[in-house]
Protein backbone atom coordinates (compact mmCIF):
# COMPACT_ATOMS: atom_id res chain seq x y z
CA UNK A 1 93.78 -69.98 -113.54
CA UNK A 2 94.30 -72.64 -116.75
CA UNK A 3 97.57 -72.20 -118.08
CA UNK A 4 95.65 -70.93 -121.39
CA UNK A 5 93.90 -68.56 -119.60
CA UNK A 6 97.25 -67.33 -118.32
CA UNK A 7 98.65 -67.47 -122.06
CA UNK A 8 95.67 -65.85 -123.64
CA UNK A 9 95.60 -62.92 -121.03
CA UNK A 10 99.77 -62.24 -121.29
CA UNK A 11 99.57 -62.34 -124.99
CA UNK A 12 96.62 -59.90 -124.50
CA UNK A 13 99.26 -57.86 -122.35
CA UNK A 14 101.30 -57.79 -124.61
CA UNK A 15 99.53 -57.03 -127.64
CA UNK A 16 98.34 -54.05 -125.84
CA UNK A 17 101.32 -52.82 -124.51
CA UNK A 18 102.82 -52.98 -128.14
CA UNK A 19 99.61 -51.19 -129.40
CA UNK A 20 100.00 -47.77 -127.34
CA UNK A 21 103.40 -47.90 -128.23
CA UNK A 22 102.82 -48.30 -132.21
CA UNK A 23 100.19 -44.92 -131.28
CA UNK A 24 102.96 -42.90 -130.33
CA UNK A 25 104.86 -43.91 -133.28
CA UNK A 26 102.30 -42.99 -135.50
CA UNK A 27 101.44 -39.62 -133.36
CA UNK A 28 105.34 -38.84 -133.45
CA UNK A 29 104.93 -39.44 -137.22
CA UNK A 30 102.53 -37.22 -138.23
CA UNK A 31 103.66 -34.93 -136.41
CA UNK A 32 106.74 -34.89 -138.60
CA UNK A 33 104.79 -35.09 -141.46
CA UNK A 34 102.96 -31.89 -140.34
CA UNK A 35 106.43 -30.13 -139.82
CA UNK A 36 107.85 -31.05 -142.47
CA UNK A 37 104.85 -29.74 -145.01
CA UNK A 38 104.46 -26.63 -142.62
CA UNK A 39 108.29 -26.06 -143.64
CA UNK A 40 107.49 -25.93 -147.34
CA UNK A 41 108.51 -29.79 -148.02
CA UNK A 42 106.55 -30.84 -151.35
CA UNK A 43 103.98 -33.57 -150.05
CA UNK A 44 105.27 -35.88 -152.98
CA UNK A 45 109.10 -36.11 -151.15
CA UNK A 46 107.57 -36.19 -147.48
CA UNK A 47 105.02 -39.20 -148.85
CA UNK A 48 108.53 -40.97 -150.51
CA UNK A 49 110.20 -40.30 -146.74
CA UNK A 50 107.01 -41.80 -144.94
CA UNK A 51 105.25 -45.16 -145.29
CA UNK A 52 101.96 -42.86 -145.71
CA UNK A 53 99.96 -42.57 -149.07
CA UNK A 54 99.95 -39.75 -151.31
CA UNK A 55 96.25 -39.08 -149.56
CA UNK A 56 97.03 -40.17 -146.51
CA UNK A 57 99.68 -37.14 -146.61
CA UNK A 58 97.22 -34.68 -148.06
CA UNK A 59 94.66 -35.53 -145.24
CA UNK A 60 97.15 -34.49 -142.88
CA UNK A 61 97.79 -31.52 -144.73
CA UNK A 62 94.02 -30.60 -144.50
CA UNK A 63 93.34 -31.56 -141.28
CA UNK A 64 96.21 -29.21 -140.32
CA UNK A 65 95.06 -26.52 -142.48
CA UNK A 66 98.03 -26.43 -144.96
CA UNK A 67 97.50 -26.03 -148.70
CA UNK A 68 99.76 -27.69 -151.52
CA UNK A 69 102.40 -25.13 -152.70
CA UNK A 70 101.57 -23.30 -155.26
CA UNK A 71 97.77 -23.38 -154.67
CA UNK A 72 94.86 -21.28 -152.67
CA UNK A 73 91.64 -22.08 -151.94
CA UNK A 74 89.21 -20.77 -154.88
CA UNK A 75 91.26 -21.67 -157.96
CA UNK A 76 90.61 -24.23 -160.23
């Protein structure tokens, strides 16, 4: 083995290992999110707590069936 084969793959090894663990960050994340907004948390203060988006939040929200305070499905 070339010693930039060797590089290339350990960097590779590394950047992988570093992946799955910036996965379970983000898993452990929005799972927090999703506690926090099942709690009653306004989605503006949990998006100023987070480094997620104001629709990045409300995704979560939705995909985890929970609707903004204050609102229910069918009014406009």
């Amino acid at each position: 083995m070339s010693e930039h084969e060797h590089a290339v793959r350990e960097a590779a090894r590394r950047y992988q290992k570093t992946e799955q663990a910036h996965e379970r960050a983000r898993e452990a994340l929005v799972a927090a999110v999703v506690k926090a907004l099942e709690a009653g948390e306004r989605p503006t203060d949990v998006t100023s707590w987070s480094p997620f988006t104001p629709a990045y939040v409300r995704r979560i929200a939705r995909e985890h069936g929970i609707e903004a305070p204050g609102r229910s499905r069918g009014n406009a």
